[in-house]
N, C-alpha and C. Protein backbone atom coordinates (compact mmCIF):
# COMPACT_ATOMS: atom_id res chain seq x y z
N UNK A 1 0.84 -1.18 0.00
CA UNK A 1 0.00 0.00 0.00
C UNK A 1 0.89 1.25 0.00
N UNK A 2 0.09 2.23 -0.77
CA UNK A 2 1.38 3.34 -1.35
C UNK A 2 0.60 4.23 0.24
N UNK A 3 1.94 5.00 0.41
CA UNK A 3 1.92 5.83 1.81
C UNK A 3 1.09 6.85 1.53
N UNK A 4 0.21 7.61 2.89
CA UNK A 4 -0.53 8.84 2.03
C UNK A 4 0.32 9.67 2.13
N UNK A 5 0.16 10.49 0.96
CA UNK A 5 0.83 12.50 0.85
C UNK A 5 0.16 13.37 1.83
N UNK A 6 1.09 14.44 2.14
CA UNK A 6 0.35 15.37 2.80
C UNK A 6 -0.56 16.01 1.67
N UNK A 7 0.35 16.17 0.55
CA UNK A 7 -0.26 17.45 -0.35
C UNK A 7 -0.78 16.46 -1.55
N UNK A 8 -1.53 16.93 -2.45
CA UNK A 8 -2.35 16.39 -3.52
C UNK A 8 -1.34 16.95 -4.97
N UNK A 9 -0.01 17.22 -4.93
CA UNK A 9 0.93 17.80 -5.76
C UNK A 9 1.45 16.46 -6.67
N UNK A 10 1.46 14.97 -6.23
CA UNK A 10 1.94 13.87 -6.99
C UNK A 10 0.66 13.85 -7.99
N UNK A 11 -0.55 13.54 -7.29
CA UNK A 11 -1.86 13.23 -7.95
C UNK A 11 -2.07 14.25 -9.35
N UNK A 12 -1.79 15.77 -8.66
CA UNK A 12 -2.35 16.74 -9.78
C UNK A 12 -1.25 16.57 -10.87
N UNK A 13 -0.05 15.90 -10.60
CA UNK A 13 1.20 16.13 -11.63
C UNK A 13 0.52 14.66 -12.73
N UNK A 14 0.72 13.83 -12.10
CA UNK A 14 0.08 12.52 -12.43
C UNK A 14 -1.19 12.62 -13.51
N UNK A 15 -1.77 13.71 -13.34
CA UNK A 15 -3.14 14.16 -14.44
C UNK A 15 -3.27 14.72 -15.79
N UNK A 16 -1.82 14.92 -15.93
CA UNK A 16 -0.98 15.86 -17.17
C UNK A 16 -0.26 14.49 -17.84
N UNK A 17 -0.14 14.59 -18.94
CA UNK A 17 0.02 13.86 -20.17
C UNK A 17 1.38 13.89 -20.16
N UNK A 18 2.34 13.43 -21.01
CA UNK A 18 3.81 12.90 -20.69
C UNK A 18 4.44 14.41 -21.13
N UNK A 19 4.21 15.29 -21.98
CA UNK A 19 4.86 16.65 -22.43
C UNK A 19 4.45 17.17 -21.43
N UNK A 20 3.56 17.74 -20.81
CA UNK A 20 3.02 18.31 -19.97
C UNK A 20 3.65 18.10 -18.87
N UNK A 21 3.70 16.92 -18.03
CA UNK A 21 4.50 16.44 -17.21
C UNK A 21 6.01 16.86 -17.53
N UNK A 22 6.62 16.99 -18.45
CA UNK A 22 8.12 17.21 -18.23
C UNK A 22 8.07 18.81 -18.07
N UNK A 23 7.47 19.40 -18.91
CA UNK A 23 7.57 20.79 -18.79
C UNK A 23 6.86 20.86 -17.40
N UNK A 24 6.25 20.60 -16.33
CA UNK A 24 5.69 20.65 -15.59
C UNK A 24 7.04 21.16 -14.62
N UNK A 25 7.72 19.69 -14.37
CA UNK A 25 8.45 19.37 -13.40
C UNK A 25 9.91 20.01 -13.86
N UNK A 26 9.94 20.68 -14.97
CA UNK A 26 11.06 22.00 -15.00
C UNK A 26 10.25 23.18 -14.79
N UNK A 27 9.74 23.74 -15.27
CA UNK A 27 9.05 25.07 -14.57
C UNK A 27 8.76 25.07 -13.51
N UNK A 28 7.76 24.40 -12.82
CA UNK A 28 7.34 24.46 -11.51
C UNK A 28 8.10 25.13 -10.44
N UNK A 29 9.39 23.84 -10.48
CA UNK A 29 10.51 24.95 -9.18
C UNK A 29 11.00 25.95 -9.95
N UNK A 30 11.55 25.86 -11.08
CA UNK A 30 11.57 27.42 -11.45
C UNK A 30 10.41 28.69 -11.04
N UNK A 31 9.62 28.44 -11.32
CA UNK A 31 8.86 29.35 -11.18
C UNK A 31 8.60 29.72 -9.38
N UNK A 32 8.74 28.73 -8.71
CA UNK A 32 8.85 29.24 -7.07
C UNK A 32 10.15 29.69 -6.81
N UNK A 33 11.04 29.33 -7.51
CA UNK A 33 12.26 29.82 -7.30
C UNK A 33 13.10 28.41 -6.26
N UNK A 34 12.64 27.36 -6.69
CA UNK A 34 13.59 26.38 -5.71
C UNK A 34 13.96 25.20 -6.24
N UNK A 35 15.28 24.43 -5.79
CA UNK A 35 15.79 23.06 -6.67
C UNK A 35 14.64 22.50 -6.96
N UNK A 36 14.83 21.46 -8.13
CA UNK A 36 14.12 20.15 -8.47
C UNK A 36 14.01 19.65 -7.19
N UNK A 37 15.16 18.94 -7.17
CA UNK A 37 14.95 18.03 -5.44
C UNK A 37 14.22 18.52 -4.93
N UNK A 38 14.15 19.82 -4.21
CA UNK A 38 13.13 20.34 -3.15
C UNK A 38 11.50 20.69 -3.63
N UNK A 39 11.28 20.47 -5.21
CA UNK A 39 10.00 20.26 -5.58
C UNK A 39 9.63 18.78 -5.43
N UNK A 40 10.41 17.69 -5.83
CA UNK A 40 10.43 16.70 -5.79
C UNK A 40 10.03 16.29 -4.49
N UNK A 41 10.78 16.85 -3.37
CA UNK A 41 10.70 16.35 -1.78
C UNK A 41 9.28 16.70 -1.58
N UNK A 42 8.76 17.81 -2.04
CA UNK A 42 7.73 18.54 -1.76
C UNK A 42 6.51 17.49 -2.10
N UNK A 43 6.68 17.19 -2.91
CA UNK A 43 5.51 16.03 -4.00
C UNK A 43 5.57 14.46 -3.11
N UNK A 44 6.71 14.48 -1.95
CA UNK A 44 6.78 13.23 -1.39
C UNK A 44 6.81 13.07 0.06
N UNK A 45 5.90 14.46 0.66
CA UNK A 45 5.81 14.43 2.01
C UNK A 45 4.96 13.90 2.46
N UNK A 46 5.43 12.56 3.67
CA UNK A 46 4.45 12.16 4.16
C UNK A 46 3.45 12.38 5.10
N UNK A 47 1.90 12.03 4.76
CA UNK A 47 1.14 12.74 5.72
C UNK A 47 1.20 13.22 7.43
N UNK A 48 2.73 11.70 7.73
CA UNK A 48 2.55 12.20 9.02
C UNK A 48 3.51 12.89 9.80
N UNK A 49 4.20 13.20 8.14
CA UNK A 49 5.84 14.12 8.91
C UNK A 49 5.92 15.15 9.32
N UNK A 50 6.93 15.70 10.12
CA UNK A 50 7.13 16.80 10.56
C UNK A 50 7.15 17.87 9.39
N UNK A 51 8.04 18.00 8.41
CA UNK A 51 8.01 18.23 7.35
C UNK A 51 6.93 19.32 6.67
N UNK A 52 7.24 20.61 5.86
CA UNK A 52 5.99 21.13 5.15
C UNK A 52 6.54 21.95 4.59
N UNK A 53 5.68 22.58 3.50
CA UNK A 53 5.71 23.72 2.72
C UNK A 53 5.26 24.89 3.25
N UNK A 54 6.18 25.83 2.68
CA UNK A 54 5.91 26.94 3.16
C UNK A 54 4.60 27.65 2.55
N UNK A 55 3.91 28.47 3.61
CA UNK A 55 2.80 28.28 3.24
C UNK A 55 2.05 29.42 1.92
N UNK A 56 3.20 30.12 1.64
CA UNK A 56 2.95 30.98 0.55
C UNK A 56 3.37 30.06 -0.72
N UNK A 57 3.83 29.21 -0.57
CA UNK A 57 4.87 28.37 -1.66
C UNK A 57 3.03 26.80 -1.73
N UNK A 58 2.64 27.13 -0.84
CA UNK A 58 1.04 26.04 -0.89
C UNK A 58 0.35 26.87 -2.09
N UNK A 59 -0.10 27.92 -1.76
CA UNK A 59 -0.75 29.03 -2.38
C UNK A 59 -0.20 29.15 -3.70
N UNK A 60 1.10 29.18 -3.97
CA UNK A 60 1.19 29.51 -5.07
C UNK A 60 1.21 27.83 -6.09
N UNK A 61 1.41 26.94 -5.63
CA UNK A 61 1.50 25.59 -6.10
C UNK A 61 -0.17 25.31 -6.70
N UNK A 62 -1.14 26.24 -5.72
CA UNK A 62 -2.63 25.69 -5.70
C UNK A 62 -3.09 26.63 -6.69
N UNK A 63 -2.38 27.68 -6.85
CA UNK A 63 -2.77 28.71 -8.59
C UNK A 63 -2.25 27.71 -9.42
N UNK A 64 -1.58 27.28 -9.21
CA UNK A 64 -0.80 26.69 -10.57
C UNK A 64 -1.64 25.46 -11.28
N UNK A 65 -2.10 24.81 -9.71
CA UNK A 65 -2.91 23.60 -10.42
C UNK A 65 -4.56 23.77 -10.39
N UNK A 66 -4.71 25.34 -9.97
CA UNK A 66 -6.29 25.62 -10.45
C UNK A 66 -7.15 24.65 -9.58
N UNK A 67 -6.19 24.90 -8.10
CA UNK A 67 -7.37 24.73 -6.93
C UNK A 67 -7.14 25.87 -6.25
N UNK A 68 -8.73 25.54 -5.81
CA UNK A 68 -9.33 26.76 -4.26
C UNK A 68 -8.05 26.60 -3.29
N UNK A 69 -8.26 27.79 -2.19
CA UNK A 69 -6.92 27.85 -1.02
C UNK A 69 -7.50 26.51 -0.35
N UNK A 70 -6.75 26.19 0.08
CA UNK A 70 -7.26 24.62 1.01
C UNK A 70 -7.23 22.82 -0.01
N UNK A 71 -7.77 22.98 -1.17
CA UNK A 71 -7.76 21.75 -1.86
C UNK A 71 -5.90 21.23 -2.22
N UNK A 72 -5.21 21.49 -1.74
CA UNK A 72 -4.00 21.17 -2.06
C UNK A 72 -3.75 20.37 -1.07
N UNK A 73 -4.09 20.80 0.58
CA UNK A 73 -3.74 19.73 1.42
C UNK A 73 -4.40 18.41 1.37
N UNK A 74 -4.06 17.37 1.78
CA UNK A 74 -4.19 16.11 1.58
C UNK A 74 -4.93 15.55 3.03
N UNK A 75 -5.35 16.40 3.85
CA UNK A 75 -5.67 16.26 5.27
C UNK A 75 -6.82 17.41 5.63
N UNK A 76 -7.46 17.26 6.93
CA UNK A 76 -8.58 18.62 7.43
C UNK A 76 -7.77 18.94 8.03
N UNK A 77 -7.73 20.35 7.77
CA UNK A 77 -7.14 21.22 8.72
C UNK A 77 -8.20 21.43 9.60
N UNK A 78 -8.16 22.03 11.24
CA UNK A 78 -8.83 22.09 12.19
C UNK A 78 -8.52 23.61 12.54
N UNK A 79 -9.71 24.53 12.15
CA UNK A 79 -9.84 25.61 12.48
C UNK A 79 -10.39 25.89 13.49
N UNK A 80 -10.32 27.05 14.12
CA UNK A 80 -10.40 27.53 15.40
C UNK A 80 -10.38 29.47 15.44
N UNK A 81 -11.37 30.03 15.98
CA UNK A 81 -11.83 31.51 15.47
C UNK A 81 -11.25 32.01 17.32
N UNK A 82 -10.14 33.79 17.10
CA UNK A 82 -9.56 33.47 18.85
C UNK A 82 -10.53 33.25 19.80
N UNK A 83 -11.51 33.48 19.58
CA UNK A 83 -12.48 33.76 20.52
C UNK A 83 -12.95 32.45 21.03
N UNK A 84 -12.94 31.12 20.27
CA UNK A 84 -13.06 30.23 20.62
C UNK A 84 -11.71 29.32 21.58
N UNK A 85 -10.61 29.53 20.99
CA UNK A 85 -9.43 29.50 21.46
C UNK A 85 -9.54 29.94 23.46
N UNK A 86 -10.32 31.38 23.11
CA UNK A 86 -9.99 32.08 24.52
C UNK A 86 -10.78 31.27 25.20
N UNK A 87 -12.28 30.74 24.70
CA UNK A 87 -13.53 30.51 25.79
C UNK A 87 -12.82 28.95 26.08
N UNK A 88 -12.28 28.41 25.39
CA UNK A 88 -11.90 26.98 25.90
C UNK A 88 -10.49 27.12 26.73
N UNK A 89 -9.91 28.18 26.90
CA UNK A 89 -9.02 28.31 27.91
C UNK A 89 -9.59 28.54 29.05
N UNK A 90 -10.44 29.55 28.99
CA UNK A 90 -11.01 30.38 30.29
C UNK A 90 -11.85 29.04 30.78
N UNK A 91 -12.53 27.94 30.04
CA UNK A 91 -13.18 26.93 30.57
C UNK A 91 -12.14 25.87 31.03
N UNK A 92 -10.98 25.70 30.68
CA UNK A 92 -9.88 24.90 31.16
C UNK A 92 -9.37 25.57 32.42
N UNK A 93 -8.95 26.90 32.56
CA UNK A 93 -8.59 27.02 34.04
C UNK A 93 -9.92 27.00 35.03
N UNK A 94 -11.07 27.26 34.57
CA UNK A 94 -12.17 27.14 35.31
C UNK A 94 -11.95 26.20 36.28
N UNK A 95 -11.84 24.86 35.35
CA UNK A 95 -11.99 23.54 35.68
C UNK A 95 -11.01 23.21 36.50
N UNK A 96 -9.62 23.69 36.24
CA UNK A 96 -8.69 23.28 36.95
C UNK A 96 -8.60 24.54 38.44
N UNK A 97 -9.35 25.01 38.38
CA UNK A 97 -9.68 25.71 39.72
C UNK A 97 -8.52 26.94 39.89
N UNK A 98 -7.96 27.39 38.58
CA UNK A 98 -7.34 28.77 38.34
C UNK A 98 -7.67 29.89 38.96
């Protein structure tokens, strides 16, 4: 069983036809400005590594392959608004008698 990706960057490359694909995987880091290898590494992070892209370098990967902000990760991100952040603190020291 193939390992999961964090990012959906193998899959979307994988969808492009064999010309497409080469010019792909030379422009691409050109165009972010970084080695092959480190596009390459990028396309082979595993879901549960420490490991990630920077997150302007997500954004610009997700113009490229003509997804929304968010469809690039390979996982739910778990959002949280501060205000919710604060009320589940203020209910944690509650509890712990703060």
């Amino acid at each position: 069983m193939e390992e999961l990706r964090k990012y959906k960057i193998e899959e979307e490359m994988n969808k492009l036809n064999l010309k497409s694909y080469k010019a792909a995987s030379r422009l691409i880091p050109k165009y972010l400005n970084i080695a092959f290898n480190t596009f390459h590494n990028y396309r082979k992070l595993p879901l549960d590594g420490k490991a990630d892209i920077p997150y302007a370098t997500v954004i610009l990967l997700e113009g490229i392959f003509g997804m929304e902000r968010g469809e690039l990760a390979n996982y739910p991100i778990e959002r949280k608004s501060l205000a919710t952040l604060i009320a589940e603190e203020v209910a944690e020291e509650e509890n712990a008698g703060i």
